[in-house]
Protein backbone atom coordinates (compact mmCIF):
# COMPACT_ATOMS: atom_id res chain seq x y z
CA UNK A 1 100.94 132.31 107.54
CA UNK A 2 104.56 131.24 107.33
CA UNK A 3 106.72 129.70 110.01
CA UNK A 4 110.01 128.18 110.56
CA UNK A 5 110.83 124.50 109.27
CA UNK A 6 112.65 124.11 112.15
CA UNK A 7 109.43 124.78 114.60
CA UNK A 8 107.72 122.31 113.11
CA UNK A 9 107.68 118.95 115.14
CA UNK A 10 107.74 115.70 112.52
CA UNK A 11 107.22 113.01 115.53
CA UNK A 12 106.96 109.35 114.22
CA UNK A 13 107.07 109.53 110.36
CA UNK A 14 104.07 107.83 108.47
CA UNK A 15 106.17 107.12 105.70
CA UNK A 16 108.58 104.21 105.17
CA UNK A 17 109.57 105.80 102.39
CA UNK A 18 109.14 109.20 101.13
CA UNK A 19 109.80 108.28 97.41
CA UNK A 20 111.18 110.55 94.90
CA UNK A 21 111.70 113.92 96.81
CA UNK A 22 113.68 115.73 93.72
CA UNK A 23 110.11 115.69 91.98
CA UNK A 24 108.60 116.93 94.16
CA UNK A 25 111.40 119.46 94.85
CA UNK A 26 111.41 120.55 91.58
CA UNK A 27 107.64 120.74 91.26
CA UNK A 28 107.33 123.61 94.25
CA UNK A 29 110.26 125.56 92.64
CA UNK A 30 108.42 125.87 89.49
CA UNK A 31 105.29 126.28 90.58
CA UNK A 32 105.09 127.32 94.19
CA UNK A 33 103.54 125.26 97.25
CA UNK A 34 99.82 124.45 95.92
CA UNK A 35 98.97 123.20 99.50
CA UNK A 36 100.34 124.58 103.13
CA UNK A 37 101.88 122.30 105.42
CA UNK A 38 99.38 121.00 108.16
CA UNK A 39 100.27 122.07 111.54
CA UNK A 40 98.78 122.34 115.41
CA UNK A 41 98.96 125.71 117.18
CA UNK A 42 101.63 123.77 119.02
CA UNK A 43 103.47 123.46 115.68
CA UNK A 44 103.20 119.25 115.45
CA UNK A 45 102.87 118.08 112.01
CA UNK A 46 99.28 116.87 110.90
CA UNK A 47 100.00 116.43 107.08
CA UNK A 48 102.19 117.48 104.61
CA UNK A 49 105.18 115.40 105.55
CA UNK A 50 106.65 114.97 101.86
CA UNK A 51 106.35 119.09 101.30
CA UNK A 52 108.08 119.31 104.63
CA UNK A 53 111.45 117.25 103.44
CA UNK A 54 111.20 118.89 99.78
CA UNK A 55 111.25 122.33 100.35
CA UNK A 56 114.43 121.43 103.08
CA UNK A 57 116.01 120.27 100.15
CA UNK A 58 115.31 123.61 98.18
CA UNK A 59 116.65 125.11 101.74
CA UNK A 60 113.79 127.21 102.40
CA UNK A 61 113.85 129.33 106.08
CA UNK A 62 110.05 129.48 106.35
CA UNK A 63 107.14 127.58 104.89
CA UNK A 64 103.68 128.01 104.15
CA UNK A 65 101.24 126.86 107.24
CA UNK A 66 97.33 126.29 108.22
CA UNK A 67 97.01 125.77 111.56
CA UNK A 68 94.28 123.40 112.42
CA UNK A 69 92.70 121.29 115.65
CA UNK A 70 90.02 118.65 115.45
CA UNK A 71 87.01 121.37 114.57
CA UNK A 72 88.48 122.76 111.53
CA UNK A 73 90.63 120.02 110.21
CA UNK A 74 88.04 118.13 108.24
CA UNK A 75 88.28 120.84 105.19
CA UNK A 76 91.93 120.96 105.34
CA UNK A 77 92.68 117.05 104.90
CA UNK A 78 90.04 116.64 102.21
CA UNK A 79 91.95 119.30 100.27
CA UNK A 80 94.86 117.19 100.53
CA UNK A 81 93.52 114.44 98.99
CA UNK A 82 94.09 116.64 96.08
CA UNK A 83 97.21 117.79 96.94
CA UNK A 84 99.40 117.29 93.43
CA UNK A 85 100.32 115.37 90.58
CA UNK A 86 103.57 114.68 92.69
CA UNK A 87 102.02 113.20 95.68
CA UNK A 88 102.99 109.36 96.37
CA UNK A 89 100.42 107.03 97.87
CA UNK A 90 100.37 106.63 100.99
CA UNK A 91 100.45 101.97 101.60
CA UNK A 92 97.52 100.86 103.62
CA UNK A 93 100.19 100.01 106.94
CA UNK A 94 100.92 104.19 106.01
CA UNK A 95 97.88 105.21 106.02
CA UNK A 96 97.07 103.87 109.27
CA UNK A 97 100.02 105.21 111.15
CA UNK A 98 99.22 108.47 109.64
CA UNK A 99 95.33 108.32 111.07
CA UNK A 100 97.24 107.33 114.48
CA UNK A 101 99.77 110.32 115.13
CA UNK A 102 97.11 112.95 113.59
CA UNK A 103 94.57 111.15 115.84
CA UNK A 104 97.11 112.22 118.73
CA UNK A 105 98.09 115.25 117.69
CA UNK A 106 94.44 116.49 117.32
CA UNK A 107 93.02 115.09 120.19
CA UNK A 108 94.63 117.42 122.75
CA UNK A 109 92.47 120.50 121.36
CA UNK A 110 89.41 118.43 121.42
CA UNK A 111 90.06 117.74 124.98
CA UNK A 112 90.90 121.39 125.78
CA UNK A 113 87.43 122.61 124.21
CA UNK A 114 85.66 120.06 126.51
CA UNK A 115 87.29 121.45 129.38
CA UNK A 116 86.18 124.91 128.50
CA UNK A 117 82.81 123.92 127.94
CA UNK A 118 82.93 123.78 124.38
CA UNK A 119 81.82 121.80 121.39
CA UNK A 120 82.50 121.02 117.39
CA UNK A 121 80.38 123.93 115.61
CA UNK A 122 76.71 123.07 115.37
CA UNK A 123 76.97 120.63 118.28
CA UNK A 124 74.88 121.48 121.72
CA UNK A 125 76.68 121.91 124.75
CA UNK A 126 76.85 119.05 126.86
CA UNK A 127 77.58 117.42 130.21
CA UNK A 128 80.68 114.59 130.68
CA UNK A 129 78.67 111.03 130.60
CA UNK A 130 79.19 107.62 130.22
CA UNK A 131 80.50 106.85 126.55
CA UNK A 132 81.44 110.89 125.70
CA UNK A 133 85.09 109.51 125.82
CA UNK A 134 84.59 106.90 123.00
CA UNK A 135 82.14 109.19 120.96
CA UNK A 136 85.62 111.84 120.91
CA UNK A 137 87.55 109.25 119.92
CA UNK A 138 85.49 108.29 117.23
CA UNK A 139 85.28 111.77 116.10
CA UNK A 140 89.29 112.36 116.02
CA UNK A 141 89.93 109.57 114.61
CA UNK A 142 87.59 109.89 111.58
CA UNK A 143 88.66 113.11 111.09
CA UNK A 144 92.66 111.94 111.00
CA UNK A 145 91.76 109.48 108.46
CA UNK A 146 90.73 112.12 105.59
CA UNK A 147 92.79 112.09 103.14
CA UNK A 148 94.63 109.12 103.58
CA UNK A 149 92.78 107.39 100.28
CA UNK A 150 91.31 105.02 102.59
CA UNK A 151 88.07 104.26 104.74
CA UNK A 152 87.84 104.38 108.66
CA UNK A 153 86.76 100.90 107.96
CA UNK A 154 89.66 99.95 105.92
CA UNK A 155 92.17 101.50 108.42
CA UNK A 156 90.36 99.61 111.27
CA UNK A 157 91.21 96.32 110.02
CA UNK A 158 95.25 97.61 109.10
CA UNK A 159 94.79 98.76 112.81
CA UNK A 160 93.50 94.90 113.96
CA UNK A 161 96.27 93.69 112.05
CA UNK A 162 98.81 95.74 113.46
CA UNK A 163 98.03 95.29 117.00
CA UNK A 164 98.11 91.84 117.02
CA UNK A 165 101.95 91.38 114.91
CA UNK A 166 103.42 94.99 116.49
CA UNK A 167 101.57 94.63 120.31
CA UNK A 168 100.53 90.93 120.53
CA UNK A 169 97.14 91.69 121.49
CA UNK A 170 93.36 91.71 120.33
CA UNK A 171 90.95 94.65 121.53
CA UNK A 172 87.57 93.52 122.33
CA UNK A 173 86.23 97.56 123.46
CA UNK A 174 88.77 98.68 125.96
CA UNK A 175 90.34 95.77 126.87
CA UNK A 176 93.11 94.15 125.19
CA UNK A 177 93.50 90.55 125.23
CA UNK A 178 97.04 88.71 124.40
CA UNK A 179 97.51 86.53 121.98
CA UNK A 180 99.27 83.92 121.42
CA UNK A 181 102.37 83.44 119.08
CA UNK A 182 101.23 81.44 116.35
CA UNK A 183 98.61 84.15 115.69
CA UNK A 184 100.86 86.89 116.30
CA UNK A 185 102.76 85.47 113.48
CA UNK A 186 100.16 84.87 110.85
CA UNK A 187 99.57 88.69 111.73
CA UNK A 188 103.09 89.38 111.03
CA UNK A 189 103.10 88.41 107.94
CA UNK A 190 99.61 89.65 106.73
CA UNK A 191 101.33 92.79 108.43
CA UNK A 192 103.87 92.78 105.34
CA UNK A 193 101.19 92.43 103.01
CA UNK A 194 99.86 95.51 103.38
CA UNK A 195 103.51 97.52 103.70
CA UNK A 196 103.15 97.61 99.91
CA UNK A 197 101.43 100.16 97.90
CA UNK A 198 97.94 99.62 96.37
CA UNK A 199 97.91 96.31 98.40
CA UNK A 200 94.43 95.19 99.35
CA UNK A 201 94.05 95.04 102.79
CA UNK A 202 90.49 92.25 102.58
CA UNK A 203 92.53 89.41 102.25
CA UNK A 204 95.41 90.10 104.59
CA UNK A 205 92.81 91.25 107.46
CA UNK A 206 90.40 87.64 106.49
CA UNK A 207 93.94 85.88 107.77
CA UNK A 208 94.42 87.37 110.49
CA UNK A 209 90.29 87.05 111.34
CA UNK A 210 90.83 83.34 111.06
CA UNK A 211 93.54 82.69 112.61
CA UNK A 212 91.74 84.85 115.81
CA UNK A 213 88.32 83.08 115.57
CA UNK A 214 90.22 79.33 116.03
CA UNK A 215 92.06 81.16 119.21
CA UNK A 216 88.49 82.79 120.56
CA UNK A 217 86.56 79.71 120.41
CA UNK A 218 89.39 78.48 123.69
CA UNK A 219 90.11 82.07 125.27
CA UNK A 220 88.12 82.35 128.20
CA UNK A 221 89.83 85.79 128.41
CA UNK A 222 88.47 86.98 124.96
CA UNK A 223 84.78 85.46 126.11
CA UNK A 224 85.20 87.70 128.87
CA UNK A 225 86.44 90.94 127.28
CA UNK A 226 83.16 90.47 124.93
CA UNK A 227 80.96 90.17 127.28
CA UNK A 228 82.33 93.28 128.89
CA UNK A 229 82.10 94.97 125.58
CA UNK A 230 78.74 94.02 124.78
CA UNK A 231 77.65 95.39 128.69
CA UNK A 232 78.84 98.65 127.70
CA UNK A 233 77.53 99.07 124.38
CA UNK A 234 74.06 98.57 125.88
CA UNK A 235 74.78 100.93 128.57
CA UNK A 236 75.79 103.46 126.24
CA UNK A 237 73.10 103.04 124.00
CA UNK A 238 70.28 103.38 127.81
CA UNK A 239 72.31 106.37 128.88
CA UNK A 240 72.15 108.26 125.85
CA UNK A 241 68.76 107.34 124.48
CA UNK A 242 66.76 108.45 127.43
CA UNK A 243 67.64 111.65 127.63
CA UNK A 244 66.31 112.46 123.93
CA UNK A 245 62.37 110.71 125.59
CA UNK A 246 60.97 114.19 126.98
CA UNK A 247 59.64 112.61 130.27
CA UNK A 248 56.65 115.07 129.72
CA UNK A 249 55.86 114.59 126.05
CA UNK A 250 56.07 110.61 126.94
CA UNK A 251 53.31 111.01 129.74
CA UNK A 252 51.29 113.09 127.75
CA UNK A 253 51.27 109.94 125.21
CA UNK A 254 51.34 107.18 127.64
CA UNK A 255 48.44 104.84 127.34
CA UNK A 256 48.29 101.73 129.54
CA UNK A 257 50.13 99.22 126.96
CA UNK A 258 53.29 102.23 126.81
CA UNK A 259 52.62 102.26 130.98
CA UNK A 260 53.20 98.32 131.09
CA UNK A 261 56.07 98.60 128.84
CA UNK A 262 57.74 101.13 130.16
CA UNK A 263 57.55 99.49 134.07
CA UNK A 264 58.27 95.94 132.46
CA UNK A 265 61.42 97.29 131.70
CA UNK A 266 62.23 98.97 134.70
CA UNK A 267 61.37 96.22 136.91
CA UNK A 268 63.50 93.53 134.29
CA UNK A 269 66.74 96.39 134.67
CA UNK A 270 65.99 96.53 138.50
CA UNK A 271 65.92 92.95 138.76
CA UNK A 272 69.47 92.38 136.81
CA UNK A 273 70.95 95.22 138.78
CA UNK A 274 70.19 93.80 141.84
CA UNK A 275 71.49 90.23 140.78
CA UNK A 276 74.83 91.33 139.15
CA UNK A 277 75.44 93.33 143.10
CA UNK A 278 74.33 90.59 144.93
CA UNK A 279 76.93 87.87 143.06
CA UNK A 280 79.23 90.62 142.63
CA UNK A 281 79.59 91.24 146.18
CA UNK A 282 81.21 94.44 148.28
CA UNK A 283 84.27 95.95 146.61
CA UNK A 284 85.49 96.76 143.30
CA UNK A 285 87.67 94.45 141.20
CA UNK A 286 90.22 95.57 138.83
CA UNK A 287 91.00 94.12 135.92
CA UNK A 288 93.50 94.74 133.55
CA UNK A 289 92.90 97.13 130.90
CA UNK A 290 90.43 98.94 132.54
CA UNK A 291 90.46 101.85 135.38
């Protein structure tokens, strides 16, 4: 399929520099476009930024297109890991703006197919719950980070970084916590570390760590947005491991020791319930960050 360069939406570019473009140039004229251009059905740019600006310069009408959203994207970015002799690295602080605008880009179809009822192939069909939000968000952004020649885990900690020197803040889950300037500066400059190609992003994430953990140890708000964290996770984990304990396979099995367990628990979960409502007290409270 081929469409007009001038459809295509570029958005915020990945790049801070898109190297030597005459190469690359010269490269499709001799021996065509190995790789399509990555695009939505809405025509937004997923990868293939660097083909976009060379063939411009070879002033082509039309180019080359797969059209992807979240389900079928995995295949496509993989094969761009192997896109050309030409391609330039993308730098770790790349890499991780390029996970973030695919990440957006994709996530609008994987939010249409959930409103339709539908899942990623292979996946059962399954009701909105508590967590199904994160879980997505997980999903798209592991999928936006293929082909970026780095890890999800590697990008998470350029992510960490830039948060705290770009936004001034920590996330602990949802939340996000401020910080204050003398770590936002540390950040900044661990920030320019890894702006540089082939930089390793360990040590420049271990500063910025540091410089948190000395903050956290004081920050009642940090404590706090934790805590709230850590509540969630092990709601999360209640909500969605129950449901896979057929209630009738479990009674077949249940002996008295399972019996005791199993109303242990329920009378400990009653218990907290009813203590965090009674100190909580009538009303909700908002806090920032969260809906």
């Amino acid at each position: 399929m081929r469409v007009s360069v001038d459809a295509i939406t570029l958005g915020e570019r990945d790049r801070t520099d898109l190297g030597d473009l005459d190469e690359l140039a010269d490269s499709i004229a001799a021996v065509g476009l190995l790789h399509p251009v990555v695009i939505t059905e809405a025509r937004e740019l997923v990868a293939g930024g660097r083909r976009l600006a060379a063939v411009r310069l070879l002033d082509w009408g039309e180019v080359p297109v797969t059209i992807v959203d979240l389900a079928t994207a995995a295949d496509v970015l993989k094969a761009e890991a192997d896109e050309n002799t030409c391609r330039k690295p993308l730098t770790p602080y790349e890499a991780s703006r390029a996970r973030e605008r695919r990440a957006r880009v994709l996530a609008p179809k994987a939010e249409g197919r959930k409103a339709h009822g539908q899942t990623a192939p292979g996946r059962p069909n399954a009701s909105p719950r508590l967590g199904e939000a994160s879980r997505k968000a997980r999903e798209t952004s592991k999928v936006a980070a293929i082909g970026t020649g780095y890890s999800g885990s590697t990008l998470d900690k350029v992510d960490r970084i830039r948060d705290v020197a770009e936004r001034g803040v920590v996330r602990q889950g949802r939340t996000e916590v401020p910080v204050p300037e003398p770590v936002r500066e540390v950040a900044r400059q661990a920030l320019g570390e890894v702006k540089v190609t082939g930089a390793a992003v360990e040590p420049a994430s271990r500063k910025v760590d540091q410089a948190l953990a000395e903050y956290v140890q004081g920050s009642a708000d940090v404590q706090a947005a934790r805590l709230r964290k850590e509540t969630f996770r092990l709601i999360v984990q209640l909500n969605d491991g129950l449901p896979k304990l057929d209630a009738a396979r479990v009674a077949e099995l249940c002996d008295e020791d399972m019996w005791t367990a199993i109303t242990a628990a329920h009378d400990r979960l009653a218990a907290w319930t009813r203590d965090v409502g009674e100190r909580r007290g009538p009303g909700l409270r908002v806090i920032k960050g969260e809906k």
